[in-house]
C-alpha atoms as a PDB file:
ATOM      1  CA  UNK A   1      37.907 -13.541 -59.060  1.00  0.00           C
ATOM      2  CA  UNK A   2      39.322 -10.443 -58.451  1.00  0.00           C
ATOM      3  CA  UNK A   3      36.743  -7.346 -58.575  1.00  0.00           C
ATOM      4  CA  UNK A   4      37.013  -3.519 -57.857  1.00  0.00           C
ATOM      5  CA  UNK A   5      34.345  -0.907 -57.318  1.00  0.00           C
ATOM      6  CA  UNK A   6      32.845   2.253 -55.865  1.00  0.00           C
ATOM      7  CA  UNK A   7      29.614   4.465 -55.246  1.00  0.00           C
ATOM      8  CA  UNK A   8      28.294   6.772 -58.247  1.00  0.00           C
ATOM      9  CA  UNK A   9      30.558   9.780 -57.107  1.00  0.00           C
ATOM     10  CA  UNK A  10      33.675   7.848 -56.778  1.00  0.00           C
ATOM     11  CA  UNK A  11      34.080   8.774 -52.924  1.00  0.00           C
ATOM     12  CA  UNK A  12      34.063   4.989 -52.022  1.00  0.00           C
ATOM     13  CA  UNK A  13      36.154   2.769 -53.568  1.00  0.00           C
ATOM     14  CA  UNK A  14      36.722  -0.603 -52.877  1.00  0.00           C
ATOM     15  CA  UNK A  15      38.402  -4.303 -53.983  1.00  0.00           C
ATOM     16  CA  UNK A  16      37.638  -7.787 -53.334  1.00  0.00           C
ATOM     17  CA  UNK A  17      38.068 -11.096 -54.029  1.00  0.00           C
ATOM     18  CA  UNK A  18      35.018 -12.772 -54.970  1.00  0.00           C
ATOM     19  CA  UNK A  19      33.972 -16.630 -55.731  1.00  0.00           C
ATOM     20  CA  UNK A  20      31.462 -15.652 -59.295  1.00  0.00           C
ATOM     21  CA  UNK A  21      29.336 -18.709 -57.610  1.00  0.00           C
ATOM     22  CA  UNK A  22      28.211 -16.667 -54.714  1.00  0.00           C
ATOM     23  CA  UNK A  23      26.066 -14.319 -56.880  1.00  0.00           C
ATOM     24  CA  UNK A  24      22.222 -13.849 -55.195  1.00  0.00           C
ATOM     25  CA  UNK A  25      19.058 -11.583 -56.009  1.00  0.00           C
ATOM     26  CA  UNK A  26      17.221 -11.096 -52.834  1.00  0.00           C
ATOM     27  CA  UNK A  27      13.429 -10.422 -53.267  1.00  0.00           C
ATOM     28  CA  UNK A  28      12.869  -9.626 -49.529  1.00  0.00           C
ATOM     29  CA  UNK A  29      10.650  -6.355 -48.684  1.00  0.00           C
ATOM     30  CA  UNK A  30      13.904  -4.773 -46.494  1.00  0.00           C
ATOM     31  CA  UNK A  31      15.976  -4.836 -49.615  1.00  0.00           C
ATOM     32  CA  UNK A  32      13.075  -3.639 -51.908  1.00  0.00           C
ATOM     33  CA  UNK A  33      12.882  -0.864 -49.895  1.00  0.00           C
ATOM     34  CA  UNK A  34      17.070  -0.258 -49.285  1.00  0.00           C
ATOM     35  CA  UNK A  35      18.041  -0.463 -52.782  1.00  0.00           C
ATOM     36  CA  UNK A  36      14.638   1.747 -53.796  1.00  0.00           C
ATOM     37  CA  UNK A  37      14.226  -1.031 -56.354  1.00  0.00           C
ATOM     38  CA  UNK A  38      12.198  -4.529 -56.733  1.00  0.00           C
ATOM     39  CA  UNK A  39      15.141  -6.826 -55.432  1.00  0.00           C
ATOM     40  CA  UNK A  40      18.887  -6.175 -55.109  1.00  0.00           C
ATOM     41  CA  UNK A  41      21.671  -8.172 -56.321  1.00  0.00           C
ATOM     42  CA  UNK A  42      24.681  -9.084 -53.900  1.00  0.00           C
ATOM     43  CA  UNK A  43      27.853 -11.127 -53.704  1.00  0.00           C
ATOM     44  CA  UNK A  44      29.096 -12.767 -50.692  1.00  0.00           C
ATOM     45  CA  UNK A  45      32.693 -12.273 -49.781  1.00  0.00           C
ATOM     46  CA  UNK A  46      34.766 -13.115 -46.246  1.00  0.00           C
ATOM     47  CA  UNK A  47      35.812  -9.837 -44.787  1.00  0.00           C
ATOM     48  CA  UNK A  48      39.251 -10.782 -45.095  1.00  0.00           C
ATOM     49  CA  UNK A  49      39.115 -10.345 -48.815  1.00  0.00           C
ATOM     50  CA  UNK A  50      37.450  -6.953 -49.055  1.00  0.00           C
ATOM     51  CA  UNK A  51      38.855  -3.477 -48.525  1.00  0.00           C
ATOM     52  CA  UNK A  52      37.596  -0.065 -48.538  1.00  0.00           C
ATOM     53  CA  UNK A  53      40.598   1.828 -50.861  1.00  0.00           C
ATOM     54  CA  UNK A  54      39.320   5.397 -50.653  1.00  0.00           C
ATOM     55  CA  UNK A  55      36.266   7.447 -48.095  1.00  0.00           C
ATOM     56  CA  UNK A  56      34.442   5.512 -45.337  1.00  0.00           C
ATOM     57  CA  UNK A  57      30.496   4.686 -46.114  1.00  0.00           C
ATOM     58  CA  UNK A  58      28.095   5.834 -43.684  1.00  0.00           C
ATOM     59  CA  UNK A  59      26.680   2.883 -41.742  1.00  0.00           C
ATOM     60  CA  UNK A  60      22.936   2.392 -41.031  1.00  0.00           C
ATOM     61  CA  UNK A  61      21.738  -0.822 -39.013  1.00  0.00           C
ATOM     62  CA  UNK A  62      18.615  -2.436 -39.711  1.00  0.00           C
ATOM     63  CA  UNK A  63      17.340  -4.928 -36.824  1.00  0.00           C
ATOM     64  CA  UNK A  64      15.499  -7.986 -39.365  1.00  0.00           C
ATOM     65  CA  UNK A  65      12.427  -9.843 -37.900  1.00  0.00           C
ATOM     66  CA  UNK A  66      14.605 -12.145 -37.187  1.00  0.00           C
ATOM     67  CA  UNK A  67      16.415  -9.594 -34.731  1.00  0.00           C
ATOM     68  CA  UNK A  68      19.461 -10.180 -36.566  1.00  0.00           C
ATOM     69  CA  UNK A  69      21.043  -6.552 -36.712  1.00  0.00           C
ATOM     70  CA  UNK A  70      22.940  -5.950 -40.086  1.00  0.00           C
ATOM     71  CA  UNK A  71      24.940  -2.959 -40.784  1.00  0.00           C
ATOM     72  CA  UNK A  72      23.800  -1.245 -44.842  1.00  0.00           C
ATOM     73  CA  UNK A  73      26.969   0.650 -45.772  1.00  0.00           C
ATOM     74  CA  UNK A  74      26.004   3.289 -48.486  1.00  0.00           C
ATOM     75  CA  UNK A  75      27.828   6.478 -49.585  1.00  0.00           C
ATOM     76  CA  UNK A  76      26.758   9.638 -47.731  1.00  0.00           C
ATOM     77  CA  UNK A  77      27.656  11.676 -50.579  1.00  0.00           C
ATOM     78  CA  UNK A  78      25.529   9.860 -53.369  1.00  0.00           C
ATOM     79  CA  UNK A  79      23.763   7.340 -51.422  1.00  0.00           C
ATOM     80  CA  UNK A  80      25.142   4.211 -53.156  1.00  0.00           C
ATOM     81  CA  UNK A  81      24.602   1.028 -51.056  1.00  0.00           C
ATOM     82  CA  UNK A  82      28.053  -0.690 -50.740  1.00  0.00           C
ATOM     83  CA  UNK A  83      27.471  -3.730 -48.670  1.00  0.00           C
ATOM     84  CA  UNK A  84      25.827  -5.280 -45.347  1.00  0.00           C
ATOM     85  CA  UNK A  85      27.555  -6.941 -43.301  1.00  0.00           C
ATOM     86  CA  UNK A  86      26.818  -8.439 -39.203  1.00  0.00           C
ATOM     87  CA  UNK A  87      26.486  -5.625 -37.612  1.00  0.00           C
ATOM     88  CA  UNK A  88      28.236  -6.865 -34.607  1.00  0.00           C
ATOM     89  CA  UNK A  89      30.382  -9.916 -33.922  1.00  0.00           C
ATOM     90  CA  UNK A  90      29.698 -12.590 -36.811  1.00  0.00           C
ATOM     91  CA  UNK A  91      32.908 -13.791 -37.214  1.00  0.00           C
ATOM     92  CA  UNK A  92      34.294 -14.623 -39.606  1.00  0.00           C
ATOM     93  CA  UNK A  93      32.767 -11.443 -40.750  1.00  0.00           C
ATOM     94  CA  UNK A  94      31.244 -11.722 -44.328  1.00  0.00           C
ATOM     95  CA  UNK A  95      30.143  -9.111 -46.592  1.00  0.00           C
ATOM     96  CA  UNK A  96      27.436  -8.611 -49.276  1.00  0.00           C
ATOM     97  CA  UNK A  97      29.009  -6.111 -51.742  1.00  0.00           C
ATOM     98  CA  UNK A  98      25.732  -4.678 -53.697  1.00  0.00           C
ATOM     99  CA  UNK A  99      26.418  -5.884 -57.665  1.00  0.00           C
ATOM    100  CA  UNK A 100      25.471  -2.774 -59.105  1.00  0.00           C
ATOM    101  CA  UNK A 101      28.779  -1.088 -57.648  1.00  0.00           C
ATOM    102  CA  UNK A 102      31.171  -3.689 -59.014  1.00  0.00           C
ATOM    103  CA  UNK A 103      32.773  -2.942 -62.005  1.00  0.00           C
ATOM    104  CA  UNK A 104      32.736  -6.178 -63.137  1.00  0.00           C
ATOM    105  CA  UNK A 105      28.715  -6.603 -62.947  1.00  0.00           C
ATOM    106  CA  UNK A 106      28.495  -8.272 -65.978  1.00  0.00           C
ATOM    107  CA  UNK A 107      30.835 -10.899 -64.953  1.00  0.00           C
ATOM    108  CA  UNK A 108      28.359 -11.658 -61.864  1.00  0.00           C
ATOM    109  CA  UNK A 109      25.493 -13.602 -63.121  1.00  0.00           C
ATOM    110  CA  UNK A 110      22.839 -14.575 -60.224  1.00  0.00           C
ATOM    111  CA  UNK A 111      23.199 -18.199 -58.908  1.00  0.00           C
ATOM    112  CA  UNK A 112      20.395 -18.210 -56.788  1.00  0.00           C
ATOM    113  CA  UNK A 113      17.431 -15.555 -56.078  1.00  0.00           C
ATOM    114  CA  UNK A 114      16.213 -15.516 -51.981  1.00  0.00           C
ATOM    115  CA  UNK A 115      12.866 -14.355 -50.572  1.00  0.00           C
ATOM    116  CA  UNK A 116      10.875 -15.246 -53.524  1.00  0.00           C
ATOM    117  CA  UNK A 117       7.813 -15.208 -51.966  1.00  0.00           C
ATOM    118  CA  UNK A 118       8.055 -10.866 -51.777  1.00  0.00           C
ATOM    119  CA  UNK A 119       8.942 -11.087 -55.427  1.00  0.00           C
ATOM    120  CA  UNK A 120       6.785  -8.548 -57.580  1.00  0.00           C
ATOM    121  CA  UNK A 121       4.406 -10.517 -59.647  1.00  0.00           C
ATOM    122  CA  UNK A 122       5.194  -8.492 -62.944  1.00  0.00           C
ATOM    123  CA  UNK A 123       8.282  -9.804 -63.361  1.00  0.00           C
ATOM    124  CA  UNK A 124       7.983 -12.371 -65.628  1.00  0.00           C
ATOM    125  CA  UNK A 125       6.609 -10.447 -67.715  1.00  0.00           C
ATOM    126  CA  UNK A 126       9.536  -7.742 -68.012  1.00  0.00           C
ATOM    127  CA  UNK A 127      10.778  -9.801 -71.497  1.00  0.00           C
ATOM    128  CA  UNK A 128       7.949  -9.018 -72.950  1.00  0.00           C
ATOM    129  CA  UNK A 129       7.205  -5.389 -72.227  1.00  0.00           C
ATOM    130  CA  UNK A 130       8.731  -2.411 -74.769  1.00  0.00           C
ATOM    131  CA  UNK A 131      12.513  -1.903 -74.420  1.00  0.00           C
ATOM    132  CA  UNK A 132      14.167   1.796 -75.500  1.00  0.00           C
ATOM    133  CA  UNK A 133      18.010   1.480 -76.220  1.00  0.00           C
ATOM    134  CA  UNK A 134      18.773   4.364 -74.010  1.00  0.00           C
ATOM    135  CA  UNK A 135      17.040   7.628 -72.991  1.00  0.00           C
ATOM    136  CA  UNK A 136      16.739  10.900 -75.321  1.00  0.00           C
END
């Protein structure tokens, strides 16, 4: 599937082609914390199918407990995260374009959801809490 995106200000912009099948949430604590949300939804791509069209992200890399050392692309203008990627070697290189900068999100439904055990207990319960159509 063929997908296109950018960051909020429309400094990065990017394309891709994507397998839909490679959608994941990721409930670990690092991406809690990157994303400045509860979990963060990516899609795996080989690098030879992604390219940056317009700006260059700024690159931050985060060493994992693992002591894997992944490289968080995110827009220095607006701060959108773009993708992570190996930060260096990991050939083939593959890339984990954030969801939420795709403008095809909707087409991307999760196939899998990793870390579970830093998953916020509340939500389950987010079906059942008070929903507001949009903000006045």
């Amino acid at each position: 599937m063929k997908i296109d995106g950018g960051c909020h200000c429309g400094a990065i912009t990017y394309e891709a082609e994507v397998d839909p099948d490679q959608v994941s949430i990721c409930h670990c604590t690092d991406c809690q914390q990157l994303s400045g949300t509860v979990f963060r939804t990516s899609i795996r791509t080989p690098g030879a199918a992604f390219k940056i069209l317009t700006g260059a992200p700024k690159v931050y890399v985060k060493t994992g407990d693992s002591g894997a050392k992944r490289a968080q692309a995110f827009c220095a203008d607006c701060g959108s995260p773009i993708y992570a990627t190996a930060a260096a070697g990991g050939e083939p290189k593959i890339y984990n374009i954030r969801v939420g900068t795709v403008r095809q999100r909707s087409q991307l439904v999760p196939k899998v959801q990793i870390w579970s055990r830093s998953a916020q207990p509340w939500l389950p319960s987010l079906g059942t809490i008070r929903k507001v159509e949009k903000q006045d």
